[in-house]
C-alpha atoms as a PDB file:
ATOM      1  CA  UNK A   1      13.890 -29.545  11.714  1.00  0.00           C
ATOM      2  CA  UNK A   2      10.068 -29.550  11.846  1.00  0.00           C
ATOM      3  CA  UNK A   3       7.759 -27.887   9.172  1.00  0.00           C
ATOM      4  CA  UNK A   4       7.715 -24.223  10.746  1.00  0.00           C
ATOM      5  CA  UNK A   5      11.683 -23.993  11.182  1.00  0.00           C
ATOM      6  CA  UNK A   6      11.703 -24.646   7.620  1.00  0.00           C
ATOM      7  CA  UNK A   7       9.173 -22.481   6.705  1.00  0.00           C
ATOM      8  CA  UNK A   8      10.434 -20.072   9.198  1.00  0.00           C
ATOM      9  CA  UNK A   9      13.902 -20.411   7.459  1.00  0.00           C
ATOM     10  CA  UNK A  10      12.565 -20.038   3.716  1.00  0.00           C
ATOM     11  CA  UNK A  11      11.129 -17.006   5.063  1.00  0.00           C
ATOM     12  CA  UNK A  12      14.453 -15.251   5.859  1.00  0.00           C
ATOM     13  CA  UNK A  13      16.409 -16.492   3.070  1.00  0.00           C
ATOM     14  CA  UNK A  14      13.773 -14.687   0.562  1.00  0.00           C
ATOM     15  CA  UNK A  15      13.360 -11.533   2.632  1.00  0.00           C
ATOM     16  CA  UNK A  16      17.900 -11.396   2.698  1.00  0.00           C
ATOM     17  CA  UNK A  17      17.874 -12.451  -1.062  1.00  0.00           C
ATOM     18  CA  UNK A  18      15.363  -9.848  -2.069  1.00  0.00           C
ATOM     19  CA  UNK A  19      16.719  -6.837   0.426  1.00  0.00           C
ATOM     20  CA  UNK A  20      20.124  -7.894  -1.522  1.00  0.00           C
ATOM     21  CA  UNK A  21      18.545  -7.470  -5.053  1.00  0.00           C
ATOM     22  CA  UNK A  22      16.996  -4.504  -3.673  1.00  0.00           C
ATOM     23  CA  UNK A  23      20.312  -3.121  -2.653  1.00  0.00           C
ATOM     24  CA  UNK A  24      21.901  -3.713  -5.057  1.00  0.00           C
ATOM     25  CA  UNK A  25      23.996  -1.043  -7.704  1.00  0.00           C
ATOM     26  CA  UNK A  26      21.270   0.250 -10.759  1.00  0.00           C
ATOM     27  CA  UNK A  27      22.850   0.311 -14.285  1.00  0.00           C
ATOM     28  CA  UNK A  28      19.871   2.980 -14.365  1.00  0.00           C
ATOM     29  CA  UNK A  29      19.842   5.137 -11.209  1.00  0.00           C
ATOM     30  CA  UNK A  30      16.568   6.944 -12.203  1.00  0.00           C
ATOM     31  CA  UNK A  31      14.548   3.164 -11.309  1.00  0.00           C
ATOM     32  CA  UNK A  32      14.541   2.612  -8.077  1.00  0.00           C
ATOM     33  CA  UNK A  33      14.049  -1.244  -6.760  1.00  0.00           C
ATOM     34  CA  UNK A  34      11.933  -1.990  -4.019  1.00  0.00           C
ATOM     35  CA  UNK A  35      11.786  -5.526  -1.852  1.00  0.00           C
ATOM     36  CA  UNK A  36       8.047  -5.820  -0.496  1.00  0.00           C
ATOM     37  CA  UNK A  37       8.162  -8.451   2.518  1.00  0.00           C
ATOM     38  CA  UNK A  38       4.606  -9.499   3.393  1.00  0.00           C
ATOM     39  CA  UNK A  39       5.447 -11.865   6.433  1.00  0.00           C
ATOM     40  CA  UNK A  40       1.528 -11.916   7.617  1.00  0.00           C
ATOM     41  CA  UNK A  41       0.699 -13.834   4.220  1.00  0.00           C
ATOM     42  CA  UNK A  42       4.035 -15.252   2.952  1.00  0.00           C
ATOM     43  CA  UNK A  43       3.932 -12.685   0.044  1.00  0.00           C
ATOM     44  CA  UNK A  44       7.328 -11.483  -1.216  1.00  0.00           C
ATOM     45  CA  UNK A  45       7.867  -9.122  -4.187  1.00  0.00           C
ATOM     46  CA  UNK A  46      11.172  -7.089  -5.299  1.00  0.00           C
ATOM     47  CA  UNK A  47       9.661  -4.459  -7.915  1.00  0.00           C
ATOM     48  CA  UNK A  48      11.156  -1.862 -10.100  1.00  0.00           C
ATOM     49  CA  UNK A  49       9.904   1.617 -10.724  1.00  0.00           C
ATOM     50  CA  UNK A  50      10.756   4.837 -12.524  1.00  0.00           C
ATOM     51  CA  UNK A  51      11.580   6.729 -15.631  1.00  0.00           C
ATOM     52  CA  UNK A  52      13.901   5.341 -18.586  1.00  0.00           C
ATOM     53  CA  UNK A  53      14.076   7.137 -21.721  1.00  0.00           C
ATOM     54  CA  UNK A  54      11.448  10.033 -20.666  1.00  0.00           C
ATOM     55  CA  UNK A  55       9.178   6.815 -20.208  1.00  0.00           C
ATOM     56  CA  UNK A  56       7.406   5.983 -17.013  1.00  0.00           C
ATOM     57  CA  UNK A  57       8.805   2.007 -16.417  1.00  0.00           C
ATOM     58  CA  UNK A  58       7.386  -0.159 -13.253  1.00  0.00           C
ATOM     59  CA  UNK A  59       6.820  -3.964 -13.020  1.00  0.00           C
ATOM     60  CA  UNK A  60       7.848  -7.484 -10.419  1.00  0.00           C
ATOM     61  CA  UNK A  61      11.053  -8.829 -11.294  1.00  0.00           C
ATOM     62  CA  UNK A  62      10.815 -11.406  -8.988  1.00  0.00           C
ATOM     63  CA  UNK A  63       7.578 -12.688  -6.930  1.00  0.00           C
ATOM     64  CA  UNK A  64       7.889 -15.744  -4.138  1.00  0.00           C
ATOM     65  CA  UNK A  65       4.728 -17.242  -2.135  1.00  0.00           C
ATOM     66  CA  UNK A  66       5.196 -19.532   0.511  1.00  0.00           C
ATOM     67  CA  UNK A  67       2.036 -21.564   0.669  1.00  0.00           C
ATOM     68  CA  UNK A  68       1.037 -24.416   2.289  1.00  0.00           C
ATOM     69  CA  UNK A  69       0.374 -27.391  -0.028  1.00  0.00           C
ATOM     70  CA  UNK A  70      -0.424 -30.038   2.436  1.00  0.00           C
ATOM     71  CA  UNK A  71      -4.396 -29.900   1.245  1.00  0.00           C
ATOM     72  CA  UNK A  72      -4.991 -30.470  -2.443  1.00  0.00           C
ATOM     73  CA  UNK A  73      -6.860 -28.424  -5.237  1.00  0.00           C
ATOM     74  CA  UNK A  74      -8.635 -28.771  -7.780  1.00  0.00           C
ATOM     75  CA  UNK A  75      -6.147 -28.946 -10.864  1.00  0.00           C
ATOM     76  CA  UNK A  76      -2.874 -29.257  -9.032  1.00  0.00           C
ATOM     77  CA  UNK A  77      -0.717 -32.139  -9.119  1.00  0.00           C
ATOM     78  CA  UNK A  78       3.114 -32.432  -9.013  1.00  0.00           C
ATOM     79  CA  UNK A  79       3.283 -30.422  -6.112  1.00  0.00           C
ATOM     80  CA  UNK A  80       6.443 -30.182  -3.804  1.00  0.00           C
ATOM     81  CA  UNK A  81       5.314 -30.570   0.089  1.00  0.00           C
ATOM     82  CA  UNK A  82       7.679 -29.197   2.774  1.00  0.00           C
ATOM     83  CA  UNK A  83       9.575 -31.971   4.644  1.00  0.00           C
END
């Protein structure tokens, strides 16, 4: 498997975990989940918003980038490369 199956296959398993999350039964009905899928940029966010309590609550639960790390920066080492 070359470097854009794999990156074409990380790309669908977050977009089906996130849509699951998404999906997924609220112990709170009144905060609603959403999965934002940014497939342009390889941005992926599943955020909650709503009311709890008579209080306005919103925030990421979960945020994934897919990025290229085959070109250093400054200040990063340890880095995982793709296959």
């Amino acid at each position: 498997m070359g470097v854009e199956e794999s990156v074409e296959q990380y790309r669908q398993w977050i977009q089906e975990l996130l849509l699951e999350r998404a999906n997924r039964k609220r112990t709170f009905p009144e905060i609603e989940a959403q999965a934002v899928l940014d497939t342009e940029r390889d941005h992926y966010l599943l955020l909650h918003t709503g009311w709890k309590d008579n209080r306005r609550t919103h925030g990421c639960s979960l945020h994934l980038d897919i990025k290229n790390v085959d070109t250093p920066r400054p200040g990063r080492t340890g880095i995982l490369a793709w296959p």
